[in-house]
C-alpha atoms as a PDB file:
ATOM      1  CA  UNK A   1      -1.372 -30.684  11.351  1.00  0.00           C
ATOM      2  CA  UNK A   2      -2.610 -28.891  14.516  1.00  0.00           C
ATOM      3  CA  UNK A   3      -1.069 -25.716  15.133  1.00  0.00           C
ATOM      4  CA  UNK A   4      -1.436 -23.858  18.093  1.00  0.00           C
ATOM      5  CA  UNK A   5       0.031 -20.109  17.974  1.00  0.00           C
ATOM      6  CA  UNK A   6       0.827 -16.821  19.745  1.00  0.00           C
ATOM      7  CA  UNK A   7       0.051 -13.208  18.790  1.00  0.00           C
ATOM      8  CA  UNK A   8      -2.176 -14.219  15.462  1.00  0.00           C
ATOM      9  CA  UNK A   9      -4.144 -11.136  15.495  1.00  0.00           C
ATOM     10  CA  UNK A  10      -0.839  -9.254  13.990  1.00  0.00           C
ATOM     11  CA  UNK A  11       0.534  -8.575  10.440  1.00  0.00           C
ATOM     12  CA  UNK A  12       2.296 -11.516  10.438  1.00  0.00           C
ATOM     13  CA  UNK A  13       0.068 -14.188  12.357  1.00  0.00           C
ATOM     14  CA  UNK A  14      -3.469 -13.160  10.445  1.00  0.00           C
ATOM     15  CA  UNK A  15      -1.635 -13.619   6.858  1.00  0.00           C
ATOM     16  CA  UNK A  16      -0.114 -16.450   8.406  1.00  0.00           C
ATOM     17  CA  UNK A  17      -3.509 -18.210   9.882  1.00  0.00           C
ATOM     18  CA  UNK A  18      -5.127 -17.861   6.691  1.00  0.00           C
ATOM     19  CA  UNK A  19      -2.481 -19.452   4.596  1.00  0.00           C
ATOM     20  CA  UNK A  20      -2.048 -22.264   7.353  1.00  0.00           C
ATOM     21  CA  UNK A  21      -5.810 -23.040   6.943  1.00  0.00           C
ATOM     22  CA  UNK A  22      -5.799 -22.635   3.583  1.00  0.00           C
ATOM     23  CA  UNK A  23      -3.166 -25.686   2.951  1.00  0.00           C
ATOM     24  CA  UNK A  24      -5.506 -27.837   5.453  1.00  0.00           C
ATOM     25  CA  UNK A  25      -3.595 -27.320   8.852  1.00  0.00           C
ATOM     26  CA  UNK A  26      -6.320 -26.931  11.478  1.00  0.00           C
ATOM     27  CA  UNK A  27      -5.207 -23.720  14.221  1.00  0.00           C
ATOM     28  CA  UNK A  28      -6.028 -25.667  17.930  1.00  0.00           C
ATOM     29  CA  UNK A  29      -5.601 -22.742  19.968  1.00  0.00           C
ATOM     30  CA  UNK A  30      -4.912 -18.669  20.038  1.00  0.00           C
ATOM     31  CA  UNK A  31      -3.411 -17.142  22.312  1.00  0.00           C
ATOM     32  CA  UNK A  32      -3.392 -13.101  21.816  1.00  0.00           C
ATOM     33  CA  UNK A  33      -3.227 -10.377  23.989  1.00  0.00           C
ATOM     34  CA  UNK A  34      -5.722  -8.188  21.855  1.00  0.00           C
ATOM     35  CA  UNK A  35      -8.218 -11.139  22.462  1.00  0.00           C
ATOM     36  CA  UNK A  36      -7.616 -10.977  26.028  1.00  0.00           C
ATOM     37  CA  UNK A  37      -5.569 -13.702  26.059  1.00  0.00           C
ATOM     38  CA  UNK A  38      -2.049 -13.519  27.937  1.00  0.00           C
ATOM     39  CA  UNK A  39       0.543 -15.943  26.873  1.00  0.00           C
ATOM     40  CA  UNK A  40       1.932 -16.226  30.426  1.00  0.00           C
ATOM     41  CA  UNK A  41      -1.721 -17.563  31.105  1.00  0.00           C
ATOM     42  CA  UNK A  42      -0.376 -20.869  29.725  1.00  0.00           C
ATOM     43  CA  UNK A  43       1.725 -21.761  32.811  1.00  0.00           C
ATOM     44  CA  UNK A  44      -1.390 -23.124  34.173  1.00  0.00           C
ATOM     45  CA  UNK A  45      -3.085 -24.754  30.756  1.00  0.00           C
ATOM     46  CA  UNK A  46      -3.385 -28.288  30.076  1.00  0.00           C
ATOM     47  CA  UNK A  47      -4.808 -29.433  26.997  1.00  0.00           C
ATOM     48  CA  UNK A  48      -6.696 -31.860  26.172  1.00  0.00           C
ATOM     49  CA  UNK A  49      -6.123 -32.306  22.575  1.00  0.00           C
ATOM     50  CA  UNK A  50      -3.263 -32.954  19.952  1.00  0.00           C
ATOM     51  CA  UNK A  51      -0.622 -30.452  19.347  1.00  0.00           C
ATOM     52  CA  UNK A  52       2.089 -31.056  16.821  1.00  0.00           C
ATOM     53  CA  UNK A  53       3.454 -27.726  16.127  1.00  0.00           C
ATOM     54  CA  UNK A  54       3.725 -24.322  18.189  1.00  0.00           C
ATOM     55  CA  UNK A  55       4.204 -21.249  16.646  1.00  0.00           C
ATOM     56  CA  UNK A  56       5.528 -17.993  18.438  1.00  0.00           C
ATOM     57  CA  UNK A  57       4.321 -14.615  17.122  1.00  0.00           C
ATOM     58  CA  UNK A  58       3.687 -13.112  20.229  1.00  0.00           C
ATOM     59  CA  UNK A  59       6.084 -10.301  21.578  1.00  0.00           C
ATOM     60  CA  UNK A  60       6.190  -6.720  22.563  1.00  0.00           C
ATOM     61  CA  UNK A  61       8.503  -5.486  19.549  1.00  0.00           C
ATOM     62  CA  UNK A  62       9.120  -2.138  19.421  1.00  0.00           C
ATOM     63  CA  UNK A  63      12.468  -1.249  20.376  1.00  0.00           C
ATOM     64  CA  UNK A  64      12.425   2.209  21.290  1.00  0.00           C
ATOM     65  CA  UNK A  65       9.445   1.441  24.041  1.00  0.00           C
ATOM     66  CA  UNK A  66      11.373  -1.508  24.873  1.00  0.00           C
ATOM     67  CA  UNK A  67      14.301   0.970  25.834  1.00  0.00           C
ATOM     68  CA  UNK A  68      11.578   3.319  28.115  1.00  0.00           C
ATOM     69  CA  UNK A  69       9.607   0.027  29.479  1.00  0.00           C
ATOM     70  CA  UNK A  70      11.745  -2.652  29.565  1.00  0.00           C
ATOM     71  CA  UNK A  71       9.751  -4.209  32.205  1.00  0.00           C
ATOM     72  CA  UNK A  72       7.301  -5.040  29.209  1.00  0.00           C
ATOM     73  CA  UNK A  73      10.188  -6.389  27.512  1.00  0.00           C
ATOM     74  CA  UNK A  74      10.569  -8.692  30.053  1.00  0.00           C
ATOM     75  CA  UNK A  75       7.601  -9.756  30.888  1.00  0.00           C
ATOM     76  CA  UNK A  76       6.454 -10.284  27.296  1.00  0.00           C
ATOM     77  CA  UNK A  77       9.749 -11.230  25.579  1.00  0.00           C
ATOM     78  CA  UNK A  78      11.318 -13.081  28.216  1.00  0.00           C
ATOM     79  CA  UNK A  79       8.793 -14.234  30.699  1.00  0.00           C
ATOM     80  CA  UNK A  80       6.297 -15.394  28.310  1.00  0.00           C
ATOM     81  CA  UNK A  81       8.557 -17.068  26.085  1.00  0.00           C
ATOM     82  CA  UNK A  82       9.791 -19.115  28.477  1.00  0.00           C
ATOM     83  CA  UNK A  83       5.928 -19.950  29.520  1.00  0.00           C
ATOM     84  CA  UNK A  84       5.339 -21.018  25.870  1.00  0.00           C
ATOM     85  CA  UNK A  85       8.396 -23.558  25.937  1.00  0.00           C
ATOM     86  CA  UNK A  86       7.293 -25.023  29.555  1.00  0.00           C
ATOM     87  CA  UNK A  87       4.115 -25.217  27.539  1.00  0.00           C
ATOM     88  CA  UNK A  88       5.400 -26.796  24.910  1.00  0.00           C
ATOM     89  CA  UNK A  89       7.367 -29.275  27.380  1.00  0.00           C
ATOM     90  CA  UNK A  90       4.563 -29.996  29.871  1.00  0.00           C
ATOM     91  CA  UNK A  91       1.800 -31.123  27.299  1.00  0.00           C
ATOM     92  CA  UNK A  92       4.510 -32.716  24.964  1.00  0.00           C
ATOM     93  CA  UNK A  93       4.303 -30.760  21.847  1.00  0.00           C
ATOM     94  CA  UNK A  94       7.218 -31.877  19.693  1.00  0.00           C
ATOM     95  CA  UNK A  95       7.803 -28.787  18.076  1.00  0.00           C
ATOM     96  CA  UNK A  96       8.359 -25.472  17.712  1.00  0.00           C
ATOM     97  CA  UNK A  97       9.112 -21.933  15.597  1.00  0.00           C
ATOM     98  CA  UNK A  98      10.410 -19.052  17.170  1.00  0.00           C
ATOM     99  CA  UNK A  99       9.648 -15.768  16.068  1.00  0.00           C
ATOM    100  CA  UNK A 100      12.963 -13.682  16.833  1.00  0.00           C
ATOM    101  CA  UNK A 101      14.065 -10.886  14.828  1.00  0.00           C
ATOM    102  CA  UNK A 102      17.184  -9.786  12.230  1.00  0.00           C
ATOM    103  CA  UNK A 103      17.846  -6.869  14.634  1.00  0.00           C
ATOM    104  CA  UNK A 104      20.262  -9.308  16.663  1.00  0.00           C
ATOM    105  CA  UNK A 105      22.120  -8.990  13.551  1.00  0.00           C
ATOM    106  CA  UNK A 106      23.024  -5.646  14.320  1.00  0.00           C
ATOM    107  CA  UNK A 107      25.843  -4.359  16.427  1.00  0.00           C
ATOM    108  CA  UNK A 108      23.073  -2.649  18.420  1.00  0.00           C
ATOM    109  CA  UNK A 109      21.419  -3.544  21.896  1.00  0.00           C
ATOM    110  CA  UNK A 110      18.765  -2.446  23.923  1.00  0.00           C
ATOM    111  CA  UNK A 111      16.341  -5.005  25.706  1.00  0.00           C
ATOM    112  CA  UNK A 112      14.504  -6.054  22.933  1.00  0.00           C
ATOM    113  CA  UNK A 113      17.500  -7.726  20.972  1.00  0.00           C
ATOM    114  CA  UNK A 114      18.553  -9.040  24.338  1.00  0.00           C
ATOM    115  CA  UNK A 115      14.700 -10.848  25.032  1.00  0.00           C
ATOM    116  CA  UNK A 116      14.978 -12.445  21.265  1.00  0.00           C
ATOM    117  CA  UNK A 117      18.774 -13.590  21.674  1.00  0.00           C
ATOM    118  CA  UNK A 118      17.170 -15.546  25.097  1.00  0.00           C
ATOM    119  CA  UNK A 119      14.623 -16.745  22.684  1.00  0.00           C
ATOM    120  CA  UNK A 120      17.047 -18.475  21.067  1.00  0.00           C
ATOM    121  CA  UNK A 121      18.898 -19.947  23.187  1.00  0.00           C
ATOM    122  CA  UNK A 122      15.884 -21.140  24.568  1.00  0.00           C
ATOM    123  CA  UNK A 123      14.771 -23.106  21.264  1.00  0.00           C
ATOM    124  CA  UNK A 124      18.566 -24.762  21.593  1.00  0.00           C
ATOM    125  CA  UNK A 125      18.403 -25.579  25.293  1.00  0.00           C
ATOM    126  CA  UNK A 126      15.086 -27.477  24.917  1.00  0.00           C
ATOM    127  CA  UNK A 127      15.913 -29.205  21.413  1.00  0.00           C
ATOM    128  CA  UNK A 128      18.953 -30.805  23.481  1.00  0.00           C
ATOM    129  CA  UNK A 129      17.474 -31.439  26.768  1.00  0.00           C
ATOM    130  CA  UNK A 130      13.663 -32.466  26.035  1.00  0.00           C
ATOM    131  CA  UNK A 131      13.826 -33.110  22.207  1.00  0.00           C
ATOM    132  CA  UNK A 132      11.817 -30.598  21.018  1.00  0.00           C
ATOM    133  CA  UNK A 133      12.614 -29.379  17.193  1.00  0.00           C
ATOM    134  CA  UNK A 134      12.397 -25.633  16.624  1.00  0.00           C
ATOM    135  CA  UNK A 135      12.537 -23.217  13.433  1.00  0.00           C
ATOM    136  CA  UNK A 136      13.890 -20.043  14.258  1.00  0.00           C
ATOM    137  CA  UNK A 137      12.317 -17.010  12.113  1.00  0.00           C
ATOM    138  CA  UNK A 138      13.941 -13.514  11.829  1.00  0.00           C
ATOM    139  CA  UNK A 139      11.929 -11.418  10.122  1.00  0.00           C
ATOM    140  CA  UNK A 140      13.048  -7.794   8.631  1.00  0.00           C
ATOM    141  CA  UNK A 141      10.555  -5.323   8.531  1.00  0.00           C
ATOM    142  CA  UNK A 142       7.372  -6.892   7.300  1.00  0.00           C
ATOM    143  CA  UNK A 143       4.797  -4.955   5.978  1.00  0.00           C
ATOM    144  CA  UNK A 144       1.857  -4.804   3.854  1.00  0.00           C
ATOM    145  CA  UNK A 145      -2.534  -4.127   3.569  1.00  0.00           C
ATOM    146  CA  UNK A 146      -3.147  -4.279   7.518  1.00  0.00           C
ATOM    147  CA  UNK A 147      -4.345  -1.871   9.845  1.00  0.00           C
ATOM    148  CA  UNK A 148      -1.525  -2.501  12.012  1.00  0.00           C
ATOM    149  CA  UNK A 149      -2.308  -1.611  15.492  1.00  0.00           C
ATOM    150  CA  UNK A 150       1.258  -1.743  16.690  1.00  0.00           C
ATOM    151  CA  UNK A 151       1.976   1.195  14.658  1.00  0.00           C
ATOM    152  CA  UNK A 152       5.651   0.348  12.524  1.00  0.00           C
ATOM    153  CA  UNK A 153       7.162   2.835  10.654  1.00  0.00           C
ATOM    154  CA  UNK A 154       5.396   1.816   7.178  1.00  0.00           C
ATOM    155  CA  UNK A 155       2.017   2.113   9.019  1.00  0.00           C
ATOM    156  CA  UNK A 156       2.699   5.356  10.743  1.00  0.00           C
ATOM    157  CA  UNK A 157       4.603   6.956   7.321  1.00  0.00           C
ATOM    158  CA  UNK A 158       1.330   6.355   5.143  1.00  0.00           C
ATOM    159  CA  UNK A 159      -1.404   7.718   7.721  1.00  0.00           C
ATOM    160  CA  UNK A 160       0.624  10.346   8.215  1.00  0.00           C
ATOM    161  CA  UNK A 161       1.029  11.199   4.896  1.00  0.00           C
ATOM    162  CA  UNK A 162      -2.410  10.390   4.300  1.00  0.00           C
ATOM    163  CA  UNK A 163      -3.593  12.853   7.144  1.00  0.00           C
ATOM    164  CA  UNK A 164      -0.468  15.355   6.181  1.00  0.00           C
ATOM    165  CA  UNK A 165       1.336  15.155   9.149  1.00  0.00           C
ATOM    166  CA  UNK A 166       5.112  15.061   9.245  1.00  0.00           C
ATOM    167  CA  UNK A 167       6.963  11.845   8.345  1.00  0.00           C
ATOM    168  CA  UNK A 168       9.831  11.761  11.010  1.00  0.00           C
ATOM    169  CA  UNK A 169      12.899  10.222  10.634  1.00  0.00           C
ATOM    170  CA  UNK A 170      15.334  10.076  13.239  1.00  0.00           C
ATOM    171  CA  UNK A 171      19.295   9.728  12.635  1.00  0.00           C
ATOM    172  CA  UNK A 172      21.078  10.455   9.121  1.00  0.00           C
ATOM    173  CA  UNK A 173      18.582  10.622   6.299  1.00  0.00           C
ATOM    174  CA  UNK A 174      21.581  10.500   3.722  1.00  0.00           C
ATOM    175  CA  UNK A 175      22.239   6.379   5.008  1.00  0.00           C
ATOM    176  CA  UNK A 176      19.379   4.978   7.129  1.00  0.00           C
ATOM    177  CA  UNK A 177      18.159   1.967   5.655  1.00  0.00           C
ATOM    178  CA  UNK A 178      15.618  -1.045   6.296  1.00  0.00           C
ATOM    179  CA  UNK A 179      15.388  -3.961   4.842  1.00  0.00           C
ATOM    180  CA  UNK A 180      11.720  -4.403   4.243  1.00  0.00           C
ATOM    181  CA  UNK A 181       9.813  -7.819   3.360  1.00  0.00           C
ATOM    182  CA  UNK A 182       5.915  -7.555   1.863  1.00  0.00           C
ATOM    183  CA  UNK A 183       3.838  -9.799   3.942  1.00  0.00           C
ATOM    184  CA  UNK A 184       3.006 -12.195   0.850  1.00  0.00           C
ATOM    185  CA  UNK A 185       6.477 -12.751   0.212  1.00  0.00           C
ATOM    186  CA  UNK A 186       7.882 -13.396   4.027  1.00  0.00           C
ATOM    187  CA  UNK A 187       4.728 -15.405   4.113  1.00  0.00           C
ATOM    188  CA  UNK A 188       6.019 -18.048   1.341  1.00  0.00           C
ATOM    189  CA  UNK A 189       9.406 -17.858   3.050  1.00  0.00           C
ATOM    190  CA  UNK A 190       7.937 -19.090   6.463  1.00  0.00           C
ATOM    191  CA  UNK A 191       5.889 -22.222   4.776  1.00  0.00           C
ATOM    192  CA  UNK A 192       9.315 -23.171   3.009  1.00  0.00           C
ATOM    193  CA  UNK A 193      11.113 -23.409   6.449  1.00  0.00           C
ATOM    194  CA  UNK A 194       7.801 -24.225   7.850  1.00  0.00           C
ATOM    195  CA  UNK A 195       8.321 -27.552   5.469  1.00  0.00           C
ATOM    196  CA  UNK A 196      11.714 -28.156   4.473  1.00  0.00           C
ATOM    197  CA  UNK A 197      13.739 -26.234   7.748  1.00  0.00           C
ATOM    198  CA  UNK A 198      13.730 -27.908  11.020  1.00  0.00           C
ATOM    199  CA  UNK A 199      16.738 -27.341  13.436  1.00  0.00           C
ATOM    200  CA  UNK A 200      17.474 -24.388  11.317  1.00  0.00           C
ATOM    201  CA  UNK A 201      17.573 -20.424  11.704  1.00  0.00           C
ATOM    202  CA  UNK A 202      16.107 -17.873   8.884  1.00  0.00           C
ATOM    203  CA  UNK A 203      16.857 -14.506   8.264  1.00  0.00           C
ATOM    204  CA  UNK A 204      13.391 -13.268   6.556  1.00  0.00           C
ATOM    205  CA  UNK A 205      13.044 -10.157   4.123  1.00  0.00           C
ATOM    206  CA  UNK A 206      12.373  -8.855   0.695  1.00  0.00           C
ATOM    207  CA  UNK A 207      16.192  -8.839   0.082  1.00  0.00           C
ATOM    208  CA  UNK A 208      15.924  -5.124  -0.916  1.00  0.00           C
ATOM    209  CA  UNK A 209      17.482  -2.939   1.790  1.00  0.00           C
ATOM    210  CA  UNK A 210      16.196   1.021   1.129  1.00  0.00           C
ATOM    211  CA  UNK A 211      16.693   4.110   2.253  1.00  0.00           C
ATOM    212  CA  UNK A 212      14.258   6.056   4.878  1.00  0.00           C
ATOM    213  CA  UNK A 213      14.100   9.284   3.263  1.00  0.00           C
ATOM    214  CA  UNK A 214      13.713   8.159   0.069  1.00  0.00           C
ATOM    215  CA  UNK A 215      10.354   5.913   0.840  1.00  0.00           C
ATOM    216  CA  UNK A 216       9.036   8.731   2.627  1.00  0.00           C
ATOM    217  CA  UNK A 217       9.497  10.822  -0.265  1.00  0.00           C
ATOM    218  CA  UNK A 218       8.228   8.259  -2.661  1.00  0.00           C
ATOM    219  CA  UNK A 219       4.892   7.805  -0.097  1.00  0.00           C
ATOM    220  CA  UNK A 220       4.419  11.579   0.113  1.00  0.00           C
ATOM    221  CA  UNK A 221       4.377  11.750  -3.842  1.00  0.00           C
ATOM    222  CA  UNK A 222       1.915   8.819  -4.067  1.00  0.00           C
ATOM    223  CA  UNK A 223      -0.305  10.362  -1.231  1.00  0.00           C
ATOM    224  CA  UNK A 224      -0.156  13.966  -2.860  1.00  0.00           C
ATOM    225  CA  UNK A 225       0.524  14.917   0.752  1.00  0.00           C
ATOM    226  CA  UNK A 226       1.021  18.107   1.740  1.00  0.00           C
ATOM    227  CA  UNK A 227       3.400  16.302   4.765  1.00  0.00           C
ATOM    228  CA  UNK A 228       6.619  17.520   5.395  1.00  0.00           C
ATOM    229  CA  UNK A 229      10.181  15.172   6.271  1.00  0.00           C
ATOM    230  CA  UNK A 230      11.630  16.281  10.051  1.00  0.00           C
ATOM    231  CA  UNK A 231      14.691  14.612  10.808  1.00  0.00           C
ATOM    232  CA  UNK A 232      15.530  14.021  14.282  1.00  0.00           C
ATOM    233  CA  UNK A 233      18.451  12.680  16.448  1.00  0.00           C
ATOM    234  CA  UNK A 234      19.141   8.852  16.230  1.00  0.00           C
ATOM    235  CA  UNK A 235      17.383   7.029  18.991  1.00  0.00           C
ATOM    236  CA  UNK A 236      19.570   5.527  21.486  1.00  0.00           C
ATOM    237  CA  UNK A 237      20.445   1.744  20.290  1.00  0.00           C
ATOM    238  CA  UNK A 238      18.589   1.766  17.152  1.00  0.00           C
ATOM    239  CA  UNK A 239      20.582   0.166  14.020  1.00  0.00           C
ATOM    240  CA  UNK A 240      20.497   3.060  11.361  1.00  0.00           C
ATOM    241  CA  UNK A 241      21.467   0.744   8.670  1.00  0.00           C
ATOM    242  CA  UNK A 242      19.867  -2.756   7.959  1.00  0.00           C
ATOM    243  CA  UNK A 243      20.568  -5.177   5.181  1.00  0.00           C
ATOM    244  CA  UNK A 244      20.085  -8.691   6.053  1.00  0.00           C
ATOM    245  CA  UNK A 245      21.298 -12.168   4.289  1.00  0.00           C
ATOM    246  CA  UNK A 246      18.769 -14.431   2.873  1.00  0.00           C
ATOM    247  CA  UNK A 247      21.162 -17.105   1.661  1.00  0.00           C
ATOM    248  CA  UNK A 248      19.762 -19.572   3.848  1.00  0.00           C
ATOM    249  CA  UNK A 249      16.267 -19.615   3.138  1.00  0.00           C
ATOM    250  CA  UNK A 250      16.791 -18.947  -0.505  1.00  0.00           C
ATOM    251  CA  UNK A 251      18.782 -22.658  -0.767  1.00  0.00           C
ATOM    252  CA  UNK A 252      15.524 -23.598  -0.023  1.00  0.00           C
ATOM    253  CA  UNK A 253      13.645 -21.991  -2.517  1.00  0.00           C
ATOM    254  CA  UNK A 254      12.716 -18.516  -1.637  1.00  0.00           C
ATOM    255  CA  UNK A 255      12.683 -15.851  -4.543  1.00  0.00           C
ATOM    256  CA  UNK A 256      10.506 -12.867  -2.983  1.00  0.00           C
ATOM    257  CA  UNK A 257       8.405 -11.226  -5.668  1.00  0.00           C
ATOM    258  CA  UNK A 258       7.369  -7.979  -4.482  1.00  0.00           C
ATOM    259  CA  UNK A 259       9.728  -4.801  -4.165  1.00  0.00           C
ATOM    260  CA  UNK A 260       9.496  -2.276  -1.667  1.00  0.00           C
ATOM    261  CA  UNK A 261       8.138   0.775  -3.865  1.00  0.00           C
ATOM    262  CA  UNK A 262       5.237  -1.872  -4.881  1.00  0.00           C
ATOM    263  CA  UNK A 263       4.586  -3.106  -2.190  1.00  0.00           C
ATOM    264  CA  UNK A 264       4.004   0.456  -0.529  1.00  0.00           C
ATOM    265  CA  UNK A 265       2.108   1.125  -3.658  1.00  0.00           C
ATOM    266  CA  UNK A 266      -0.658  -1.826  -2.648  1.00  0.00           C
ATOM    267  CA  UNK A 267      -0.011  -0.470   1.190  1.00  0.00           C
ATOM    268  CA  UNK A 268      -1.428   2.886   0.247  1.00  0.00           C
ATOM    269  CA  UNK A 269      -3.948   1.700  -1.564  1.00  0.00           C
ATOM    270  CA  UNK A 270      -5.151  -0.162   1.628  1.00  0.00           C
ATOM    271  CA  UNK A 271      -5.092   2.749   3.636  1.00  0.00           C
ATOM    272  CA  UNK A 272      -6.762   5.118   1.709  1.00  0.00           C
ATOM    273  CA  UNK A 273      -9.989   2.462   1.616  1.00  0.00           C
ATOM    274  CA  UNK A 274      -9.580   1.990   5.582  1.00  0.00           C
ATOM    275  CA  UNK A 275      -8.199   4.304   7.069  1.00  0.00           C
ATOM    276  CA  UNK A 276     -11.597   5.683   8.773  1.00  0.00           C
ATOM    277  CA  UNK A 277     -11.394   2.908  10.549  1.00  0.00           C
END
């Protein structure tokens, strides 16, 4: 198929690209800010070429700049989204998966949760006015080898630890939790819906909710850091505690392989090769 996508140069879209390509879809066009590229820039592209499938990575996702900038939000989250599904709509590409994200599953709001929520709305007002088929995709906390330049907590715990600076954590380190996915795992979860799960909605993860303080103890230990654990207050509408149901995509197959304290294992391991870098 020909796949055009949004925000590829991320964790998620360069593990996705490859395995796309690798299974003989053919990637059409790119659109990423860190290549210069802005997805509202697509208001005003025609192509000339077949699309059959768009897929939307791109977003500004952090939630607690989202809370001091929401103006980004918007414009990224909001705006642009809606650009991609005019896109979509004026050069008749039949379908299309939505990125959102399993914080809309928390009681929590802030203008990130609010953006993805319009997001999907969005893939249900166009499927029933202009017929075009969506997969929404809710990922938990992916992680994994990447020098990730948006800087999530599993990147920022393990070059901190690496470098011995503090690991922060910020509300009760007795019951925060995250429900984190390894990148090769959420990866096979997307190609099963990417297959088998149009008109549907996927909560994504490793299905192994942990606690914060406990991974940054375990990454200090496998760092030999000399970092110390600060808690801080609770951020202002941040969920503290995140487990997140995989029924659906497991009915269609999904058994993710890789735990958490593994998976940071081959995280480190990354790191400590490229972290120069």
């Amino acid at each position: 198929m020909n796949i055009a996508i949004t925000g590829q140069r991320g964790l998620i879209g360069s593990f996705l690209k490859k395995r796309l390509e690798s299974e003989g879809h053919k990637i059409v066009l790119e659109v990423d800010l860190r290549d210069g590229k802005d997805i509202r820039d697509l208001k005003d592209f025609k192509v000339d070429f077949k699309v059959d499938i768009m897929i939307h990575l791109a977003a500004h996702c952090k939630i607690n700049e989202s809370i001091s900038n929401p103006q980004k939000t918007f414009n990224n989250d909001i705006e642009g989204t809606f650009v991609v599904f005019e896109f979509c709509r004026k050069n008749n590409i039949p379908k299309i998966i939505y990125f959102s994200s399993s914080r809309i599953l928390n009681k929590e709001r802030n203008p990130y949760t609010a953006a993805k929520i319009y997001g999907e709305e969005l893939c249900k007002a166009y499927k029933n006015s202009y017929g075009i088929d969506y997969v929404i995709v809710r990922p938990s906390t992916v992680y994994g080898p990447f020098n990730d330049q948006t800087r999530r907590l599993m990147h920022i715990f393990i070059t901190n630890a690496l470098e011995n600076k503090n690991l922060e954590i910020y509300g009760n380190p007795e019951t925060k939790t995250l429900d984190f996915a390894y990148i090769d795992d959420f990866v096979d979860g997307f190609m099963l819906a990417f297959k088998n799960g149009w008109g549907n909605v996927f909560n994504l993860s490793g299905k192994e909710e942990y606690n914060i303080c406990d991974l940054a103890k375990f990454i200090i230990k496998e760092t030999d850091s000399k970092s110390k654990i600060v808690i801080k207050n609770m951020e202002i509408a941040q969920p503290q505690e995140v487990r997140v149901n995989i029924s659906e995509i497991k009915k269609l197959g999904y058994n993710p392989k890789v735990g958490v304290l593994d998976g940071t294992k081959r995280t480190i391991e990354f790191y400590k090769k490229h972290l120069p870098e």
